[in-house]
N, C-alpha and C. Protein backbone atom coordinates (compact mmCIF):
# COMPACT_ATOMS: atom_id res chain seq x y z
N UNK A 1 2.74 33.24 -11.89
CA UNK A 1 3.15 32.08 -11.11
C UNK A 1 3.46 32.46 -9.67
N UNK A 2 4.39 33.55 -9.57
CA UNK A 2 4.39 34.10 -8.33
C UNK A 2 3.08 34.16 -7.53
N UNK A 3 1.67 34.59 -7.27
CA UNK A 3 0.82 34.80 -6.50
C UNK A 3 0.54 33.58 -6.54
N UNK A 4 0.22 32.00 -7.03
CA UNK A 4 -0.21 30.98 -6.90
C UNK A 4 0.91 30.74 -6.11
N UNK A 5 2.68 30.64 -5.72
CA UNK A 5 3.33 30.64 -4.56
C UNK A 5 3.05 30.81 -3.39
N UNK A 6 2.74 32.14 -3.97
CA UNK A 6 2.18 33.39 -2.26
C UNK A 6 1.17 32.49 -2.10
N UNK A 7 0.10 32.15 -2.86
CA UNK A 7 -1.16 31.58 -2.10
C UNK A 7 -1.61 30.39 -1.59
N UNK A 8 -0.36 29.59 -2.27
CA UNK A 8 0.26 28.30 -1.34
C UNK A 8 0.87 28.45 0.04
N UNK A 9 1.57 29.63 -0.10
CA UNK A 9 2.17 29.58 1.15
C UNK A 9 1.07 30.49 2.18
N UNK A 10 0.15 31.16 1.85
CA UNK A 10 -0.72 31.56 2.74
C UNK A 10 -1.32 30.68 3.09
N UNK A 11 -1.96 29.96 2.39
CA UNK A 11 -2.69 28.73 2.33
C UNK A 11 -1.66 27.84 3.62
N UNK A 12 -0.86 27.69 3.47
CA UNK A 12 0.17 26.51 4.10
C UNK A 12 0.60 27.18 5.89
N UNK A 13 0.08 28.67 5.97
CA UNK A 13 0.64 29.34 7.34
C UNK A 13 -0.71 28.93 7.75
N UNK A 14 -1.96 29.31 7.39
CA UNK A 14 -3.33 28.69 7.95
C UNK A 14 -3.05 27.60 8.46
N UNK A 15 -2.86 26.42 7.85
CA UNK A 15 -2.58 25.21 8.28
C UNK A 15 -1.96 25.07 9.03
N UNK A 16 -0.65 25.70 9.37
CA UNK A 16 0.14 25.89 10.63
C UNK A 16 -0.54 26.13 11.54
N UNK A 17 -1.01 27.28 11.47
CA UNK A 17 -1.60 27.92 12.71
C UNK A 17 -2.49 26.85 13.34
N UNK A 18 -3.98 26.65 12.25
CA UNK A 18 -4.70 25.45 12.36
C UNK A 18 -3.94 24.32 13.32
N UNK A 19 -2.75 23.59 12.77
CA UNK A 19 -2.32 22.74 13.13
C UNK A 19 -1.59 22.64 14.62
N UNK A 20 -0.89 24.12 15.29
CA UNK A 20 -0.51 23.86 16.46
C UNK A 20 -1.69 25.03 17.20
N UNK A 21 -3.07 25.16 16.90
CA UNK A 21 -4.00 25.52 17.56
C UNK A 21 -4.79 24.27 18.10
N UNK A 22 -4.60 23.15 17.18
CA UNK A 22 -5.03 21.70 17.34
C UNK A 22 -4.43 20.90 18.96
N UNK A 23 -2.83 21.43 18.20
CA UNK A 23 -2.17 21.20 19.53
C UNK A 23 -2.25 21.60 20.87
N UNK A 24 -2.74 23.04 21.00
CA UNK A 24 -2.88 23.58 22.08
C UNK A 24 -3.67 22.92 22.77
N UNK A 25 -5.15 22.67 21.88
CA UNK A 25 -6.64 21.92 22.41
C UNK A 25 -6.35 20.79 22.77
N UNK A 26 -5.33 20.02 22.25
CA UNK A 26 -5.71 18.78 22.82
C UNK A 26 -4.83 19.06 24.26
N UNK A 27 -3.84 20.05 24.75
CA UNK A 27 -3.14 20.32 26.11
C UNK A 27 -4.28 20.52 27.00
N UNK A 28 -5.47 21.66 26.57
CA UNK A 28 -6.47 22.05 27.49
C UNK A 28 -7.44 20.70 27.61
N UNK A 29 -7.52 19.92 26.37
CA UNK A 29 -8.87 18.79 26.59
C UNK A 29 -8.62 17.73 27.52
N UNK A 30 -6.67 17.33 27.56
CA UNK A 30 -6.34 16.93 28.42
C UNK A 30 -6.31 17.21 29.74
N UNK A 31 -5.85 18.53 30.31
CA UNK A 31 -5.97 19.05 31.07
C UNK A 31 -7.37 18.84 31.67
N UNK A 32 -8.66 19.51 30.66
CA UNK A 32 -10.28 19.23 31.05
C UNK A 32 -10.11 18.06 31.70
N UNK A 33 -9.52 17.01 30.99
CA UNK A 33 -9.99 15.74 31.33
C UNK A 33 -9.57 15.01 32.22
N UNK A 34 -8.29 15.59 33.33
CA UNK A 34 -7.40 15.31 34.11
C UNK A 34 -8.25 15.33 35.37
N UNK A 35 -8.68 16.98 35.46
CA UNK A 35 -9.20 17.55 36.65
C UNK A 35 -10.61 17.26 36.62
N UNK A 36 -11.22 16.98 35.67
CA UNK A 36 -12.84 16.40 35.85
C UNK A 36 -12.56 14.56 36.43
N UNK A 37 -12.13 14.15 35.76
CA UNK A 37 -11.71 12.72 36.32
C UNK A 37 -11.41 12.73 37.58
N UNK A 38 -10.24 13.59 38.34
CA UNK A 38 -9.77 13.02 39.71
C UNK A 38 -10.19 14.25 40.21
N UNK A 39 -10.39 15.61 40.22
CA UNK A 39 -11.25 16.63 41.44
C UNK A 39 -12.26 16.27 41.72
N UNK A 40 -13.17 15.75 40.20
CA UNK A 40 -14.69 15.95 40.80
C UNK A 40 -15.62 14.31 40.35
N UNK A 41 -14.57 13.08 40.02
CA UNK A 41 -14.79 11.94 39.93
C UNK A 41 -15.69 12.02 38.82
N UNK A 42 -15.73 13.01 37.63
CA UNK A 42 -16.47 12.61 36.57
C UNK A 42 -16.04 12.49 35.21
N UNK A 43 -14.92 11.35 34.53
CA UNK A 43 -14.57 11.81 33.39
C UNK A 43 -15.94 12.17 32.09
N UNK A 44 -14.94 12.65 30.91
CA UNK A 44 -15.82 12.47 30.18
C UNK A 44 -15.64 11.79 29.33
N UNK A 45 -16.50 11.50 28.60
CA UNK A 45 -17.05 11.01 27.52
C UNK A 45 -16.23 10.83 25.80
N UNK A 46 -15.91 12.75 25.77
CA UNK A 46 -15.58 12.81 24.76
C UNK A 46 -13.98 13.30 24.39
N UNK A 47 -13.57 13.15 25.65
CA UNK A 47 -12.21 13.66 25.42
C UNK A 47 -11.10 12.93 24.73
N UNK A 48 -11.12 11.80 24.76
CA UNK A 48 -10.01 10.82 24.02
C UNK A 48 -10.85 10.84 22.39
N UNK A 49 -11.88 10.94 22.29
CA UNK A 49 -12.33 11.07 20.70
C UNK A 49 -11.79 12.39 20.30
N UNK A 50 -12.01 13.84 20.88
CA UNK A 50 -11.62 14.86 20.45
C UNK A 50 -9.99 15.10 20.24
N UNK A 51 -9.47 14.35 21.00
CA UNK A 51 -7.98 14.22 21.02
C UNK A 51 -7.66 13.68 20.18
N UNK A 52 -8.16 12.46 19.46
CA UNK A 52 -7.64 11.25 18.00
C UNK A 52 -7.90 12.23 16.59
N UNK A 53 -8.83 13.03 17.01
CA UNK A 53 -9.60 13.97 15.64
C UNK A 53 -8.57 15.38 15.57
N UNK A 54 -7.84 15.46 16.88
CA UNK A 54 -7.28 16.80 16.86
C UNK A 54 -5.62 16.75 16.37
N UNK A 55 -5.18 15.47 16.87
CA UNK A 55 -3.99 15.06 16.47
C UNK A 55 -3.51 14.98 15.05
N UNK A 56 -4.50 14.01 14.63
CA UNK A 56 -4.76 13.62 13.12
C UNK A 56 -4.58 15.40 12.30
N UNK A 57 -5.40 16.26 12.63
CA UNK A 57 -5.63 17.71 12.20
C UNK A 57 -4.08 18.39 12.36
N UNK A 58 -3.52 17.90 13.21
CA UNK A 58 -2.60 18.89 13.28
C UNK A 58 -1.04 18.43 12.87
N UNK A 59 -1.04 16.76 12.60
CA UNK A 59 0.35 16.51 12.09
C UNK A 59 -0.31 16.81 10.25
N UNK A 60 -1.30 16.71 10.05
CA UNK A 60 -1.25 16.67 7.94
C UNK A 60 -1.47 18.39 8.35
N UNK A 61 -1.80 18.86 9.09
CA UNK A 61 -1.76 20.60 8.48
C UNK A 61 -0.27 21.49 8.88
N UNK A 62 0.19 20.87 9.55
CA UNK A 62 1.27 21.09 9.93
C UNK A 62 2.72 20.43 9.09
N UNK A 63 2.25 19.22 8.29
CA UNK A 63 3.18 18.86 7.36
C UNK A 63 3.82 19.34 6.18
N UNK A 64 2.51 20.35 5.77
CA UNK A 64 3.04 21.01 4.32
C UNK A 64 3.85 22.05 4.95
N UNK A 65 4.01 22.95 5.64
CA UNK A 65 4.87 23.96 6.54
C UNK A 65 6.20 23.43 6.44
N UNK A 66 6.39 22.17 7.22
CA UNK A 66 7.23 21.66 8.04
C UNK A 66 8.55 21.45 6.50
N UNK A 67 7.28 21.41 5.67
CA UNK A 67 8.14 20.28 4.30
C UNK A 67 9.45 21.84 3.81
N UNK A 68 8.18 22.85 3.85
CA UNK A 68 8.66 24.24 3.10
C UNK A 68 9.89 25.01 3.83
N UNK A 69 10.02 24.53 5.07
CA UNK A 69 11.19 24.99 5.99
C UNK A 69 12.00 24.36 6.02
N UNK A 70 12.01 22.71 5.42
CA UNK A 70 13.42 22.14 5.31
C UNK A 70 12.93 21.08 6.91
N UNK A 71 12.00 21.09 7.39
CA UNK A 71 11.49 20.35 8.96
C UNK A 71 11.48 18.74 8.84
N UNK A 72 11.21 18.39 7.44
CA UNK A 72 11.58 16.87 7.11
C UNK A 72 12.38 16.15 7.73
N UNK A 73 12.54 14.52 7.73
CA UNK A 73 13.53 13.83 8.20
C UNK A 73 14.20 14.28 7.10
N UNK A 74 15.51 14.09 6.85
CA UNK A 74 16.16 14.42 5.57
C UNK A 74 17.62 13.49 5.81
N UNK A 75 17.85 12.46 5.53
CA UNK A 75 18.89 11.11 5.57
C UNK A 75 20.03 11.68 4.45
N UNK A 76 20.85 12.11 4.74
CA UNK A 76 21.91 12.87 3.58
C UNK A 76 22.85 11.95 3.50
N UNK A 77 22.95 10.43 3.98
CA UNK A 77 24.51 9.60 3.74
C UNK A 77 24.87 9.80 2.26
N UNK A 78 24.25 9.47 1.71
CA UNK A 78 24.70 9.32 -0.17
C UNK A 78 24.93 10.57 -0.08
N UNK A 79 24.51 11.62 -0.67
CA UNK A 79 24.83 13.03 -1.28
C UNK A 79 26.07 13.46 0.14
N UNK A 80 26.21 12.99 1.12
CA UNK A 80 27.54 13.82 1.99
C UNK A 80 28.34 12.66 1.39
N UNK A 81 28.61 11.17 0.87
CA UNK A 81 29.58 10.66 0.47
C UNK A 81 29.84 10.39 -1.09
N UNK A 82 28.98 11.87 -1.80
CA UNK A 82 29.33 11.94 -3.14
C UNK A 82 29.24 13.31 -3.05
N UNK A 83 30.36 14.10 -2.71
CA UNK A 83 29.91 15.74 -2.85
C UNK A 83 29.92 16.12 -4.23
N UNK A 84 30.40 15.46 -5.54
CA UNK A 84 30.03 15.81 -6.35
C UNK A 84 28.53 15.77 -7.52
N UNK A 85 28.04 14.55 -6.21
CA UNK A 85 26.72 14.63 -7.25
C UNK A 85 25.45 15.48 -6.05
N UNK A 86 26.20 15.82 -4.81
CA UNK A 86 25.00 16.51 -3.88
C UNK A 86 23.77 16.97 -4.33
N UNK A 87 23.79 18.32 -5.17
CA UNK A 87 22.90 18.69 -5.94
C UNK A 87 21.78 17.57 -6.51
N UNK A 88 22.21 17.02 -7.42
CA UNK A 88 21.73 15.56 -8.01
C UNK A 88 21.14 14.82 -7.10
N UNK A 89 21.46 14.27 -6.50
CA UNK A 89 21.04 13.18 -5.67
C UNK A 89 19.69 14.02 -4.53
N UNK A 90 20.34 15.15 -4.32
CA UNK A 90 18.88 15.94 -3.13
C UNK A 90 17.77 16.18 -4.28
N UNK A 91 17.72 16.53 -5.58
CA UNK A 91 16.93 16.65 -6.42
C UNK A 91 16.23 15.67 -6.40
N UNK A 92 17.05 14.40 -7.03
CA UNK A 92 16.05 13.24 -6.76
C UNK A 92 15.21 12.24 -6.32
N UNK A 93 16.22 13.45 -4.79
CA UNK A 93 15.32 13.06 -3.84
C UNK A 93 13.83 13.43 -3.33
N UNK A 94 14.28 14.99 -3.69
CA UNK A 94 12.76 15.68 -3.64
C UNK A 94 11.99 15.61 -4.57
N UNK A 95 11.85 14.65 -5.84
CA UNK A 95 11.48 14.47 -6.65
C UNK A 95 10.54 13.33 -6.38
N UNK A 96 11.59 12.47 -5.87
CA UNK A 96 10.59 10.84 -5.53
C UNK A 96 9.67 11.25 -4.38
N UNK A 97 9.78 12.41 -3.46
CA UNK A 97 9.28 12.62 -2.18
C UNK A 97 8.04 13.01 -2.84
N UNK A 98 8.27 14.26 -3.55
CA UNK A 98 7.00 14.54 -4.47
C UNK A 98 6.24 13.22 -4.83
N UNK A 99 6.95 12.53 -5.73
CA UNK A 99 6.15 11.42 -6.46
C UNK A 99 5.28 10.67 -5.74
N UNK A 100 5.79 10.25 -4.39
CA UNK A 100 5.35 9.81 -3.29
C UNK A 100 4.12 10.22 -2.50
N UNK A 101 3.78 11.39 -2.44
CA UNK A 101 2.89 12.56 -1.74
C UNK A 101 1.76 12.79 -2.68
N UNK A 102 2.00 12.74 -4.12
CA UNK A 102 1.00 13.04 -5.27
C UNK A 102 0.53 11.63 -5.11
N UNK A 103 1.25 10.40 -5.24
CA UNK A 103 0.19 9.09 -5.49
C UNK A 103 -0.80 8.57 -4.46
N UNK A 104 -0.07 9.55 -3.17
CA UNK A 104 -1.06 9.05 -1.83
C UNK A 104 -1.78 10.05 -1.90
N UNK A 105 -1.77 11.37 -2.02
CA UNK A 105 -2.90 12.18 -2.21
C UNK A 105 -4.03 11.64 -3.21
N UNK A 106 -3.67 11.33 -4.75
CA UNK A 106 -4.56 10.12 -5.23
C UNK A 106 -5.40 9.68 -4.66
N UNK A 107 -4.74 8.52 -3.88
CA UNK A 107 -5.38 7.30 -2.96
C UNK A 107 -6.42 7.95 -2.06
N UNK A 108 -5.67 8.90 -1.19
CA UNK A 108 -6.53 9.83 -0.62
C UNK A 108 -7.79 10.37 -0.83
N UNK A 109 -7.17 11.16 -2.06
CA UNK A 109 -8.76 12.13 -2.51
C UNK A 109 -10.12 10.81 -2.68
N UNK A 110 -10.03 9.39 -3.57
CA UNK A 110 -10.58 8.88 -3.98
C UNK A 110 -11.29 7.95 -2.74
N UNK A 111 -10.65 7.58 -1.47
CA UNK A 111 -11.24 7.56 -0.72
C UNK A 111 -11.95 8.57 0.23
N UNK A 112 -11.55 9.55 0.23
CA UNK A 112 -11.97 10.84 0.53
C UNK A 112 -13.83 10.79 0.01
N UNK A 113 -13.79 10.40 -1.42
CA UNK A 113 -15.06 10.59 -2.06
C UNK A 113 -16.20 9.43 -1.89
N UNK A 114 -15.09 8.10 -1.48
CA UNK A 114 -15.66 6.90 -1.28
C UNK A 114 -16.22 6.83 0.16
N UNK A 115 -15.79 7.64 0.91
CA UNK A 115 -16.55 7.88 2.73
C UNK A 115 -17.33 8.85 2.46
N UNK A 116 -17.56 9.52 1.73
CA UNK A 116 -18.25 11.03 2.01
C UNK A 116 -20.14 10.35 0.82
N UNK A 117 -19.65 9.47 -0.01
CA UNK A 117 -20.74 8.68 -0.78
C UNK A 117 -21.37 7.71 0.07
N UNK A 118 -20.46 6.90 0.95
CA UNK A 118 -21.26 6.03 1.45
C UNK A 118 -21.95 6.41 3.00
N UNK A 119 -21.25 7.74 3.64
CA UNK A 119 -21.95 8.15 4.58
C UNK A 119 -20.86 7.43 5.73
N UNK A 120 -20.30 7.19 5.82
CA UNK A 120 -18.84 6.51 6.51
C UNK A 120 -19.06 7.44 7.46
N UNK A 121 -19.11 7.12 8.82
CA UNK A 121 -18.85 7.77 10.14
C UNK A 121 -17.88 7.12 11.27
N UNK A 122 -17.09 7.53 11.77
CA UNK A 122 -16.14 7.65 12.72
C UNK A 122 -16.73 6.35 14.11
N UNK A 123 -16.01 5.59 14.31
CA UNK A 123 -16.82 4.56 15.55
C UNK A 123 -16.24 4.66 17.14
N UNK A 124 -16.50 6.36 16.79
CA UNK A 124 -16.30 6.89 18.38
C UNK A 124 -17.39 7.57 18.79
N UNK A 125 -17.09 8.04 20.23
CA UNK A 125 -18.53 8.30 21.03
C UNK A 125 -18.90 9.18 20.66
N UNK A 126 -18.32 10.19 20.14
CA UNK A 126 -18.96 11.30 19.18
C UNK A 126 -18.24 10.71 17.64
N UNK A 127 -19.78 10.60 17.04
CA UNK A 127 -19.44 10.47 15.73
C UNK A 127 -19.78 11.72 14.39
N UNK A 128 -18.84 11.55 13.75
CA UNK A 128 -18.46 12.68 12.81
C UNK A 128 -18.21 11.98 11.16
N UNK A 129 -18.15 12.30 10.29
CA UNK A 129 -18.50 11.59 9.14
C UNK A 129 -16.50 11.71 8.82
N UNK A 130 -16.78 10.28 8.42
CA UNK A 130 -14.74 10.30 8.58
C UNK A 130 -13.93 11.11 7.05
N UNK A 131 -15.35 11.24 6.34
CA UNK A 131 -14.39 11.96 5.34
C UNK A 131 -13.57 13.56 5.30
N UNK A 132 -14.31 14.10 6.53
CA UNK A 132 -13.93 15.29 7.21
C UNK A 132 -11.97 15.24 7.68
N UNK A 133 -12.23 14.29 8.32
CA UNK A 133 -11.06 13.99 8.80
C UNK A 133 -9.84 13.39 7.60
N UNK A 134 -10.30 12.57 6.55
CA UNK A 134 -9.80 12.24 5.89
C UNK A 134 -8.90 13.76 4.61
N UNK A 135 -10.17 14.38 4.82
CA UNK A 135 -9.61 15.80 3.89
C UNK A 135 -8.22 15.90 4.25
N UNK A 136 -8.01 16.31 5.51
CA UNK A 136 -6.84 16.62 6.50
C UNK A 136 -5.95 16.14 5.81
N UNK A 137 -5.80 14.77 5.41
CA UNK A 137 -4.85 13.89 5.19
C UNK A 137 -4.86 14.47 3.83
N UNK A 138 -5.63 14.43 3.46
CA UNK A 138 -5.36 14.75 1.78
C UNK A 138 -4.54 15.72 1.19
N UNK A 139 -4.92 17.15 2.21
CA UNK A 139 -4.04 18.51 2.23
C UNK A 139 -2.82 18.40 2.36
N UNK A 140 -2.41 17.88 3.92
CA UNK A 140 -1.17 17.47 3.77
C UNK A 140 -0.63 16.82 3.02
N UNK A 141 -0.54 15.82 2.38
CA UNK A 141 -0.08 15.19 1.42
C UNK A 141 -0.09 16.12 0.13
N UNK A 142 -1.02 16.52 -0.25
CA UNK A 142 -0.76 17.04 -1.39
C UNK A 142 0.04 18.70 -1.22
N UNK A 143 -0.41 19.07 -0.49
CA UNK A 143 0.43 20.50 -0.34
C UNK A 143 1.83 20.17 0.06
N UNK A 144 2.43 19.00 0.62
CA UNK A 144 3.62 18.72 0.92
C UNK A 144 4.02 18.36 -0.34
N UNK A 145 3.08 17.35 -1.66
CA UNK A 145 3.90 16.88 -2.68
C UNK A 145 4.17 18.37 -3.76
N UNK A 146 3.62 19.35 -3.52
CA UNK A 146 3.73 20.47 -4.39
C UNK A 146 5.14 20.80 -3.43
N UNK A 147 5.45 20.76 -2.25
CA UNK A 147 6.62 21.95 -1.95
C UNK A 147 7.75 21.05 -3.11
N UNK A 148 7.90 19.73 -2.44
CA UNK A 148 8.71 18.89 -2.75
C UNK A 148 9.15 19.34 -4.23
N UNK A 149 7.89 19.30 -4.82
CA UNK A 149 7.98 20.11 -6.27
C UNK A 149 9.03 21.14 -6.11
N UNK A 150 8.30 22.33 -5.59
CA UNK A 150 9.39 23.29 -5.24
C UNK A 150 10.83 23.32 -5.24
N UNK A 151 10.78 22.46 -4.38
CA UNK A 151 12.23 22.04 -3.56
C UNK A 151 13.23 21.23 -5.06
N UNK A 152 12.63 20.85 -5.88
CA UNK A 152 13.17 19.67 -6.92
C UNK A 152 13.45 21.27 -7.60
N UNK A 153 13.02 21.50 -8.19
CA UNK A 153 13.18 23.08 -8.98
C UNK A 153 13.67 24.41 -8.52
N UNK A 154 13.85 24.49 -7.11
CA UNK A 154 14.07 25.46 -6.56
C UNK A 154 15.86 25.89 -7.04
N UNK A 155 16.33 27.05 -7.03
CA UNK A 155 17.76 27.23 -6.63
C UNK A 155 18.24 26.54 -5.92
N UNK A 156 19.44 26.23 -5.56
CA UNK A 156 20.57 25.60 -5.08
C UNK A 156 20.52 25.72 -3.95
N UNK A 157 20.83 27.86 -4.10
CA UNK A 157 21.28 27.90 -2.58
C UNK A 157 19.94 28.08 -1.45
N UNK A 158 18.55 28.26 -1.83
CA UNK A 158 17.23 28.08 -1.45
C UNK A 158 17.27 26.55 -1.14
N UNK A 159 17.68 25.55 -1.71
CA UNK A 159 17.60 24.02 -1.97
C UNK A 159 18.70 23.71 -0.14
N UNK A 160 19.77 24.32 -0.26
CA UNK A 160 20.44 24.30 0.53
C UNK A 160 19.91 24.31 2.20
N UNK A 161 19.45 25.72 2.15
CA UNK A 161 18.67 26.35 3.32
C UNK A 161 17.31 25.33 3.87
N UNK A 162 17.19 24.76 3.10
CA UNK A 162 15.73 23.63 3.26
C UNK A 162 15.91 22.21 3.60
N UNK A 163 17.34 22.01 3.28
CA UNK A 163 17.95 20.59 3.12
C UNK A 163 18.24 20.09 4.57
């Protein structure tokens, strides 16, 4: 069980990286697209499409990370005004979060299969087949509903550090 961990979480630093390498590009595409527009009066074309495709890439690959560090919104009123059910109540919380992340990954994957069958392409100036993009979404979601997992089962004081 341990190396399927490790290989989630290798799996999940890619995506990081992936995800604020996304970020960087869209600083430079902006940038491209600043100084071609007003130095040399020529925008382009494809820069606000590459930017919608890069964004999208980098909040779902960057979500399963975010989940595993505790980076979540995380709303604690109930469990800080029941310190005796704390434990309890963050459990069930990361439980429904899970539950939540697995049924949209669902939804996901199945449209995932339903764009990639019908040939579904993107209705921007560069077009790209949207189920590409849709994967994205899928990862995140589902690699976030496995931490959540985690997090529901994890130790206390691990549960703590994440909370």
């Amino acid at each position: 069980m341990r190396s399927i961990l490790k290989a989630q979480d290798a799996l999940t630093w890619v995506g990081f990286l992936s995800g604020t390498t996304a970020l960087g590009a869209i600083v430079l595409i902006y940038a491209y697209e600043v100084i071609s527009r007003y130095m040399f009066g020529a925008p382009t074309m494809w820069a606000s499409d590459f930017v919608s495709f890069l964004l999208l890439i980098s909040v779902f690959a960057t979500a399963p990370w975010l989940t595993r560090e505790g980076g979540h919104v995380a709303v604690t009123i109930l469990p800080d005004m029941v310190p005796a059910l704390r434990k309890a109540i963050l459990r069930v919380g990361f439980l429904v979060a899970a539950g939540v992340c697995l049924w949209a990954t669902w939804i996901c994957a199945g449209e995932n299969f339903y764009l990639f069958q019908r040939g579904t392409s993107t209705l921007t100036t560069i077009r790209i087949p949207k189920w590409i993009l849709s994967t994205f979404i899928t990862y995140g979601l589902l690699n976030s509903g496995l931490y959540f997992i985690r997090l529901t089962f994890a130790p206390f004081e691990t549960e703590m550090q994440n909370a």
